[in-house]
Protein backbone atom coordinates (compact mmCIF):
# COMPACT_ATOMS: atom_id res chain seq x y z
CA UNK A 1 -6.82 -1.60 -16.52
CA UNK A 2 -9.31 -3.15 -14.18
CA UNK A 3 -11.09 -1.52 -11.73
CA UNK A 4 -12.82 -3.16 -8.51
CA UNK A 5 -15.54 -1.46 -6.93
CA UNK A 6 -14.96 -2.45 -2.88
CA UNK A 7 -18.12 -0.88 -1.90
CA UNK A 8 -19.13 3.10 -3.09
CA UNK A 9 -15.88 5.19 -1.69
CA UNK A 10 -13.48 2.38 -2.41
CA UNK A 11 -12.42 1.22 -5.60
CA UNK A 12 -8.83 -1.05 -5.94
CA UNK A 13 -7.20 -0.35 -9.64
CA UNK A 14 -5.08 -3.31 -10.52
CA UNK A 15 -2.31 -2.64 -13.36
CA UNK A 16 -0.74 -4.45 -16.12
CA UNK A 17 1.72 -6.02 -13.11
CA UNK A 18 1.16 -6.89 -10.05
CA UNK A 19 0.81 -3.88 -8.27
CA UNK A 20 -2.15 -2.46 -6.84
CA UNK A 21 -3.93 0.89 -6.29
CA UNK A 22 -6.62 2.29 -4.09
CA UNK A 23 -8.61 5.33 -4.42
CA UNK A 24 -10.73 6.67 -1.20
CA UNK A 25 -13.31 8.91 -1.99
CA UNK A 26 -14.03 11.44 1.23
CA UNK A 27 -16.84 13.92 0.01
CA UNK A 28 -15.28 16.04 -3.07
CA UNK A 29 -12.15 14.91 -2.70
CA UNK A 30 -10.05 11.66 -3.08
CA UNK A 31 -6.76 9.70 -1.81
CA UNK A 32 -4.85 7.75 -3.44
CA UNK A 33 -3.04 4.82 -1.49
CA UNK A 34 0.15 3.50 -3.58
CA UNK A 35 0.36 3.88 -7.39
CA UNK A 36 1.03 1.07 -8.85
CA UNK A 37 3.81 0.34 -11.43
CA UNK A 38 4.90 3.15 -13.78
CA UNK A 39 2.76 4.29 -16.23
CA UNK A 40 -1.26 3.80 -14.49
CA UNK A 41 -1.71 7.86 -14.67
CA UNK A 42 -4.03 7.49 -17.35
CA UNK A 43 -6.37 4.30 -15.51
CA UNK A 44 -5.93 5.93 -12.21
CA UNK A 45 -7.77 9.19 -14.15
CA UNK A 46 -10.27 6.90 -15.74
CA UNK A 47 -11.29 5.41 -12.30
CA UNK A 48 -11.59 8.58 -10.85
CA UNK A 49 -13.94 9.57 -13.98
CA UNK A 50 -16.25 6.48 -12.81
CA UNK A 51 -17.28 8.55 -10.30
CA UNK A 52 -17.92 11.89 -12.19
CA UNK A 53 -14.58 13.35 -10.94
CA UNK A 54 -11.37 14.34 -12.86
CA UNK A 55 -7.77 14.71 -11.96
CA UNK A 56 -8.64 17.68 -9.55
CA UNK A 57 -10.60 15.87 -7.11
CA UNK A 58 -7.13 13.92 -6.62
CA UNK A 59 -5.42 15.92 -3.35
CA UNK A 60 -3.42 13.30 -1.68
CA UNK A 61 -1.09 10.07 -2.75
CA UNK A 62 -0.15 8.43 0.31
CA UNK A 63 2.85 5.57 -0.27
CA UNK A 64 2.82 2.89 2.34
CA UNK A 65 6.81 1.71 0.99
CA UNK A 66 9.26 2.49 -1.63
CA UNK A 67 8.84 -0.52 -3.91
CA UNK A 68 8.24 -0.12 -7.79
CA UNK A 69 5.44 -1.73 -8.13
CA UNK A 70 3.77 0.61 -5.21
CA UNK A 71 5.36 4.09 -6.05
CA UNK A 72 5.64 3.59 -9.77
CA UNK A 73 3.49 6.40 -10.80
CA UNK A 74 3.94 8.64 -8.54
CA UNK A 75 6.03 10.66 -10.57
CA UNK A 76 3.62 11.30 -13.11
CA UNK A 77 0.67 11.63 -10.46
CA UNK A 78 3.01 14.26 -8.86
CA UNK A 79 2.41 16.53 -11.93
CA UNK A 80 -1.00 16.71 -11.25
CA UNK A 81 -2.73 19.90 -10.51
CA UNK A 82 -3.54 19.46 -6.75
CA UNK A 83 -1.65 16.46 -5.89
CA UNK A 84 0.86 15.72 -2.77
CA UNK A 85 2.91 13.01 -2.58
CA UNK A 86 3.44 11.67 1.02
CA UNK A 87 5.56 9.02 2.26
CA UNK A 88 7.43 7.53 5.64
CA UNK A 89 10.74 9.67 6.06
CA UNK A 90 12.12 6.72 6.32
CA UNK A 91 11.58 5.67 2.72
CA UNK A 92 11.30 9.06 1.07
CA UNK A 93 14.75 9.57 0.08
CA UNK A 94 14.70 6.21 -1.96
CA UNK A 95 11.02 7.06 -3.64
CA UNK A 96 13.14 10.51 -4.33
CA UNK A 97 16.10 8.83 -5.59
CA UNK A 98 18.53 10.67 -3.45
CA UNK A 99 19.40 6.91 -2.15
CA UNK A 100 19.10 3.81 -3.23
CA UNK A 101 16.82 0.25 -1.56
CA UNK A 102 18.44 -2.49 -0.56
CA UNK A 103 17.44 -5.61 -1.70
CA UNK A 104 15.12 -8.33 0.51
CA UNK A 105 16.85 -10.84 2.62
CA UNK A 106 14.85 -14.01 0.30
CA UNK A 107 14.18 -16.80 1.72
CA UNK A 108 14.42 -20.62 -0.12
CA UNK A 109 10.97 -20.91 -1.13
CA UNK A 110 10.97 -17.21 -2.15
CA UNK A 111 13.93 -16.57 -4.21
CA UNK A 112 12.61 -18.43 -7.55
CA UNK A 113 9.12 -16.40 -7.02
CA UNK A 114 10.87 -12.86 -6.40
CA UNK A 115 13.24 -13.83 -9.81
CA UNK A 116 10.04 -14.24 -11.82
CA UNK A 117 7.87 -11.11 -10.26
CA UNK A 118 11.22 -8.74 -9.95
CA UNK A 119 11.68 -9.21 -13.89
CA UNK A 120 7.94 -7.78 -14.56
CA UNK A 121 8.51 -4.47 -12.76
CA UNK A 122 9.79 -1.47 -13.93
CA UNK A 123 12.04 1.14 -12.28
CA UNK A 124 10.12 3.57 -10.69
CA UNK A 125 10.93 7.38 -11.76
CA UNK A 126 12.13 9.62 -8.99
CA UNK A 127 8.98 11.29 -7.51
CA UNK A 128 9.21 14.34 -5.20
CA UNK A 129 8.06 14.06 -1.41
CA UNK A 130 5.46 16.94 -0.45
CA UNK A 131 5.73 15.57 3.45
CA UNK A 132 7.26 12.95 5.38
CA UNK A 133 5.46 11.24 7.35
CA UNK A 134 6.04 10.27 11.23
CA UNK A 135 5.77 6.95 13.41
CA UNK A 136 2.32 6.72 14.29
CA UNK A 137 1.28 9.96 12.79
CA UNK A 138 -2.05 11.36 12.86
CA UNK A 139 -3.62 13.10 9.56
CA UNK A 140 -6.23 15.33 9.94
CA UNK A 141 -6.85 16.68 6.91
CA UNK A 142 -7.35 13.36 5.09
CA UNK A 143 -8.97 11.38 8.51
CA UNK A 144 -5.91 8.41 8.77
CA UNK A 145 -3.60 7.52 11.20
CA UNK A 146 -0.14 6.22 10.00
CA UNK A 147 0.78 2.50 11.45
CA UNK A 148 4.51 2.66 11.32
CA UNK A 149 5.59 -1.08 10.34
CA UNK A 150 9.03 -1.51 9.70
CA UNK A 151 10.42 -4.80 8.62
CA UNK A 152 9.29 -4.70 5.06
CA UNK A 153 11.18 -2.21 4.28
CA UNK A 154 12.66 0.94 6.85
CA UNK A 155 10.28 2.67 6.15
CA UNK A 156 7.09 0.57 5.06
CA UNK A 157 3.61 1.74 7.20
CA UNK A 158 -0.17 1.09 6.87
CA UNK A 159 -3.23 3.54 6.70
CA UNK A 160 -6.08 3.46 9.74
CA UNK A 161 -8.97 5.51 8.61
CA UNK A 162 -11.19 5.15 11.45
CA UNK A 163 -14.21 7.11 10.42
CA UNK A 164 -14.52 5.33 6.79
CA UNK A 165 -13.59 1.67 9.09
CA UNK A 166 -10.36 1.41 6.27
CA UNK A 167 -7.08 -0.56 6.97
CA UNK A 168 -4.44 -0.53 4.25
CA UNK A 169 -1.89 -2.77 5.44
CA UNK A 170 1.06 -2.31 2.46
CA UNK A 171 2.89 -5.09 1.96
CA UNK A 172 3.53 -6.34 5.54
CA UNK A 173 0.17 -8.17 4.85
CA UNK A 174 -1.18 -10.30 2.09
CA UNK A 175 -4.00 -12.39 1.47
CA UNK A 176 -2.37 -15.64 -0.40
CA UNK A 177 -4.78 -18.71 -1.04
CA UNK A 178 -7.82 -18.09 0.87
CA UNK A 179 -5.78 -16.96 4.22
CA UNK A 180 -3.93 -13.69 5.46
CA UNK A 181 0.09 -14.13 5.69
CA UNK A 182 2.90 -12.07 6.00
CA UNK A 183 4.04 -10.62 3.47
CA UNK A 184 6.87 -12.08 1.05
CA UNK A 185 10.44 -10.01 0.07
CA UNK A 186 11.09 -8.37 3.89
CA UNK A 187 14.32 -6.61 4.53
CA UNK A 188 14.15 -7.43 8.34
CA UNK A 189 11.66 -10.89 8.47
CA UNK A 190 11.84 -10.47 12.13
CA UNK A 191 11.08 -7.10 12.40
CA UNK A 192 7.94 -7.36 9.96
CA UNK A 193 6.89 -10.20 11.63
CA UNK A 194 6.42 -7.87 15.30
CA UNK A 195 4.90 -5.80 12.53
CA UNK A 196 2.11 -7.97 11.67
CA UNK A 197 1.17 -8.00 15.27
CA UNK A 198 0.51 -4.16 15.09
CA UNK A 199 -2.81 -5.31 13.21
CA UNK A 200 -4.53 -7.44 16.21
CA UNK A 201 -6.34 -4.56 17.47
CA UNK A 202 -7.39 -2.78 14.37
CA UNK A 203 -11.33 -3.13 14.16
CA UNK A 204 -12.49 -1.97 10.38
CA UNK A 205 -14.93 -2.98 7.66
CA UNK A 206 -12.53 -3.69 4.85
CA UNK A 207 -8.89 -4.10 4.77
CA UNK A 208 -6.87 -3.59 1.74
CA UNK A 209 -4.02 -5.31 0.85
CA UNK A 210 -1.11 -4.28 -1.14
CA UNK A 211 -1.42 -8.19 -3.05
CA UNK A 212 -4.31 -9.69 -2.84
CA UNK A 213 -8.24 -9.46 -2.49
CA UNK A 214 -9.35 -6.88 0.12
CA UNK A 215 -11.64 -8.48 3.06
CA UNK A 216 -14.91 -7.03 4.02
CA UNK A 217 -17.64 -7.34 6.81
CA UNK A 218 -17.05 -9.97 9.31
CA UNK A 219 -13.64 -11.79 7.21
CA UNK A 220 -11.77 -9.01 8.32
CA UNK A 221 -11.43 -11.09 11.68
CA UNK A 222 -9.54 -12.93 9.39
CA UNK A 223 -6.40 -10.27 10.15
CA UNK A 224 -6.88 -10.18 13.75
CA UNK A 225 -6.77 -14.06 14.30
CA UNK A 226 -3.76 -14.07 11.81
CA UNK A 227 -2.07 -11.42 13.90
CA UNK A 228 -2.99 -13.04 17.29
CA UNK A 229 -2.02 -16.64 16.08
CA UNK A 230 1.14 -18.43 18.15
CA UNK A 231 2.66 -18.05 14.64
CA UNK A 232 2.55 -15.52 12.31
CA UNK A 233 1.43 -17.24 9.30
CA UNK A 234 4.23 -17.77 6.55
CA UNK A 235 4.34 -20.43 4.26
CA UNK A 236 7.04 -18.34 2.46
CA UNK A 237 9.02 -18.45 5.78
């Protein structure tokens, strides 16, 4: 388990795959955006002990897409004393397992890299929905605003929380090689590409990305000229 400190409220856990986990601290209480693969209950608890908290201070895990290696532990988060699990209705009855994903439309230059990450993920356990969430929702009681970006998959969204100046963009965003792209393995590449053009007029002081470092301070321009570009950058494309 490895634990990144983003700045004092923000810390990204990575697991023993590739996923990736962030924990928001607001006063006494903390959110949880994606999981991570199966299995991270106990790192997610340590991180949360790096700040003097235990598992109670956890109140909400907010999934920004039904992917293993984002809803993994959800499950076993989901047991948790004070824990809800939220999603986008459009991918809660797959993180339930009332249906099943479909797989990504690949293209050439992705289908040898999505044969050598698929193999490292395991299946994600069926993890109950506490609320589905709405296009373009806003959530007062944890201070975000849900970006509904479909493309990745139906139901795949990113997390605005304005007063912290926090973007978590899921996987319709990455940051590959020193540059921001679209995300690889979309359902609908043509839909997540109008996606990425959601993020042009987001203005925050750190964006967090499902793969990938997180930006901060001025290099979050970095998103905005990415989503603003002629072309939506994707060497993968």
């Amino acid at each position: 388990m490895n634990v990144v400190e983003v700045r004092p409220d923000l810390r990204m856990v990575l697991d023993s795959g590739p996923g990736q986990a962030y924990l928001l601290r607001r006063g006494p209480e903390v959110v949880l955006v994606d999981t991570g693969i199966a299995g991270q209950g106990d790192a997610i608890a340590a991180a949360l002990r790096g700040w003097g908290l235990d598992r109670e201070s956890l109140t909400h895990v907010v999934l920004t897409h039904w992917h293993p290696d984002h809803v993994g532990s959800a499950a076993e988060l989901a047991k948790w004393p004070d824990v809800q699990i939220w999603a986008h209705r459009g991918d809660a009855p797959i993180i339930r397992g009332d249906s099943y994903g479909s797989l990504p439309t690949l293209t050439h230059a992705e289908e040898g890299f999505y044969a050598h990450i698929a193999g490292s993920i395991p299946d994600a356990p069926p993890s109950r929905i506490d609320r589905e969430l709405d296009d373009d929702e806003v959530l007062d009681v944890i201070g975000a605003r849900v970006l509904s970006l479909p493309g990745h998959t139906h139901g795949s969204i990113a997390l605005h929380f304005p007063d912290e100046a926090v973007l978590f963009t899921g996987d319709v965003a990455t940051w590959q090689q020193g540059q921001v792209i679209l995300g690889p393995f979309n359902h609908d590449r043509p839909k997540a590409r109008e996606s990425f053009r959601r993020f042009a007029d987001i203005d925050v002081d750190v964006v967090c990305f499902g793969h990938g470092e997180p930006l901060r301070g001025d290099d979050t321009a970095q998103l905005r000229a990415a989503a603003t570009a002629d072309e939506v950058p994707d060497p993968l494309g």
